[in-house]
Protein backbone atom coordinates (compact mmCIF):
# COMPACT_ATOMS: atom_id res chain seq x y z
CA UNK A 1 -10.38 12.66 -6.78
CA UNK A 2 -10.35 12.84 -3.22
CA UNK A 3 -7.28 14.38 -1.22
CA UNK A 4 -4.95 12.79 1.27
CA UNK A 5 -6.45 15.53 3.84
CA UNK A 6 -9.95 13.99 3.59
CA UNK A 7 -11.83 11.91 6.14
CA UNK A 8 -12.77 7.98 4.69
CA UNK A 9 -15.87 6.42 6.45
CA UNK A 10 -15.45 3.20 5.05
CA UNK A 11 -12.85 1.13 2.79
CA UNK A 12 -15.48 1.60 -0.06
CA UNK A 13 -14.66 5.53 0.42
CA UNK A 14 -10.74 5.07 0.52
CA UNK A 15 -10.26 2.32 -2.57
CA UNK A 16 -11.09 4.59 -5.14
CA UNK A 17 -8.49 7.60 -3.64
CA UNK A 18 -6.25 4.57 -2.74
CA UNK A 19 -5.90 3.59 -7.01
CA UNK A 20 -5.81 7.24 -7.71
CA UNK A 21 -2.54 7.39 -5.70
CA UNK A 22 -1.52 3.93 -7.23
CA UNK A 23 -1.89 4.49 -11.16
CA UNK A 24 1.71 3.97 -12.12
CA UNK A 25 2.47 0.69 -13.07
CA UNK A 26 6.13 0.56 -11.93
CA UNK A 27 5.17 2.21 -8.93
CA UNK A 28 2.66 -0.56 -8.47
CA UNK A 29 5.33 -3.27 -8.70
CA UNK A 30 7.76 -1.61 -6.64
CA UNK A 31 4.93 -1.26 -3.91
CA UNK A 32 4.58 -5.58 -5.24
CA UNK A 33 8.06 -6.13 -4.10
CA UNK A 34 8.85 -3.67 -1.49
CA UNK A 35 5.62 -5.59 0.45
CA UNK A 36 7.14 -9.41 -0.34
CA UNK A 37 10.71 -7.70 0.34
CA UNK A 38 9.04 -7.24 3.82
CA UNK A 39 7.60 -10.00 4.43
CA UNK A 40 10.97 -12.04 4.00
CA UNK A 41 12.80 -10.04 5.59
CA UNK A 42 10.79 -10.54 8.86
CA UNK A 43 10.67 -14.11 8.34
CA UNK A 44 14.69 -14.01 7.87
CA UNK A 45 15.01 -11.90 11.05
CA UNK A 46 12.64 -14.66 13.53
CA UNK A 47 14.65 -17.87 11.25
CA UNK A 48 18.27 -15.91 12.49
CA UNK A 49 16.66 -14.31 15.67
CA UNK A 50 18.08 -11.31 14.45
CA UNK A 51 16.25 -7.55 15.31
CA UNK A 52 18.46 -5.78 12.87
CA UNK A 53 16.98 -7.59 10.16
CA UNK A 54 13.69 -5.77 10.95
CA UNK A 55 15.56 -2.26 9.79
CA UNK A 56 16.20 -3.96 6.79
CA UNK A 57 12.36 -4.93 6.54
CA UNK A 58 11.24 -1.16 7.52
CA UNK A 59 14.23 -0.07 5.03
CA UNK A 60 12.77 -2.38 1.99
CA UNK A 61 9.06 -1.21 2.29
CA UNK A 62 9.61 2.38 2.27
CA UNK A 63 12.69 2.34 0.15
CA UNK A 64 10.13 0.79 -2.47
CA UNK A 65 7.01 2.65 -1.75
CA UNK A 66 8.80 6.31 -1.74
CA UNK A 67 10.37 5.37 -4.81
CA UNK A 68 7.16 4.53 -6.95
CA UNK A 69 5.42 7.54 -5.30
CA UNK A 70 8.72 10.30 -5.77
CA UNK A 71 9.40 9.50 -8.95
CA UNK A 72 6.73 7.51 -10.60
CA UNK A 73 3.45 8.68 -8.69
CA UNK A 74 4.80 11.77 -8.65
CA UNK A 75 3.03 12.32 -5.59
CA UNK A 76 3.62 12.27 -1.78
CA UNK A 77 3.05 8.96 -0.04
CA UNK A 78 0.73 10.53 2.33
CA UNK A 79 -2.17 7.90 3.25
CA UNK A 80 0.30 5.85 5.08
CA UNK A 81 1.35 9.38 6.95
CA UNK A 82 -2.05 10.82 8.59
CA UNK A 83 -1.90 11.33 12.16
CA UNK A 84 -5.49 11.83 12.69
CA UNK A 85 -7.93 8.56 13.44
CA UNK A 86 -10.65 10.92 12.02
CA UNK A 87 -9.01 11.32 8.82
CA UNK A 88 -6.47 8.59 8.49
CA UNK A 89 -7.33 5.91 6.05
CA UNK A 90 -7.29 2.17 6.46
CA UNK A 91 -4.29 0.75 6.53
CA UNK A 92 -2.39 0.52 3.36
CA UNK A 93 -1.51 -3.41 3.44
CA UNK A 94 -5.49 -3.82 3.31
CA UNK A 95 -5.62 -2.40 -0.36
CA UNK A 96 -2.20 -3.92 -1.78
CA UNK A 97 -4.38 -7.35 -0.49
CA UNK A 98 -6.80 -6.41 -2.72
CA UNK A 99 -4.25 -6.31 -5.30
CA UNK A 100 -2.34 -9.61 -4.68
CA UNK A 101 0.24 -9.17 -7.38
CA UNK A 102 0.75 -6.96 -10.41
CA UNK A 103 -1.52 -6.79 -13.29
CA UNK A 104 -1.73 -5.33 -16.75
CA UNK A 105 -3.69 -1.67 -16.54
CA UNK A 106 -6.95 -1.15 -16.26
CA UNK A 107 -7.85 -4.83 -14.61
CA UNK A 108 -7.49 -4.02 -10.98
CA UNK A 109 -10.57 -5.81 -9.64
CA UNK A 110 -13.43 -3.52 -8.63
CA UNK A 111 -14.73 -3.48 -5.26
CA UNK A 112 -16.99 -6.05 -4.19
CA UNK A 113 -20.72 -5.38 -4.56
CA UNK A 114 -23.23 -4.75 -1.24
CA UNK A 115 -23.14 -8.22 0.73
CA UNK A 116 -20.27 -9.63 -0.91
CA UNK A 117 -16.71 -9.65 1.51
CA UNK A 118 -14.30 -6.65 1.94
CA UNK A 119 -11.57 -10.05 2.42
């Protein structure tokens, strides 16, 4: 498959790499709840008007990720680390979207076919 070091023309090009680094099913959920861990933790830090919150936010969604990809992946959570705009990939919230909550292995929806939305 495809290393983290590679360039990725298009989303088509990254999803594939993207499951590769993703195959772990606990890592999986643990990427499931760092993400909603996020998301209320920003929504608790606007309700209390509360910044700090936000470290707990950054805090939850690595904590989570590095965890699934240290020990479960065992790999290095490096798509979310390139520094280069010619070889970083897209964003990773784009392909936990396409993912919208866990699912037994092997059913991970494929991409969609020429035509059809990237959504």
């Amino acid at each position: 498959m495809a290393r983290s070091d590679r360039g990725f023309s298009s989303f088509r090009e990254f999803y594939p790499y993207y499951l590769s680094e993703h195959a772990h099913p606990v890592s999986r959920r643990l990427h499931f709840v760092g993400s909603w861990g996020v998301l209320v933790l920003v929504a608790v830090a606007a309700w209390r008007r509360e910044p700090a919150w936000l470290l707990a936010a950054l805090a939850c969604g690595y904590g989570f990720a590095w965890i699934g990809h240290f020990f479960f992946e065992k790999n290095r959570p490096g798509g979310e680390g390139a520094t280069s705009s010619r070889t970083a990939p897209p964003p990773p919230t784009r392909s936990q979207r396409r993912r919208p909550a866990p699912r037994p292995p092997g059913t991970i929806a494929p991409l969609p076919r020429a035509g059809e939305g990237m959504g």
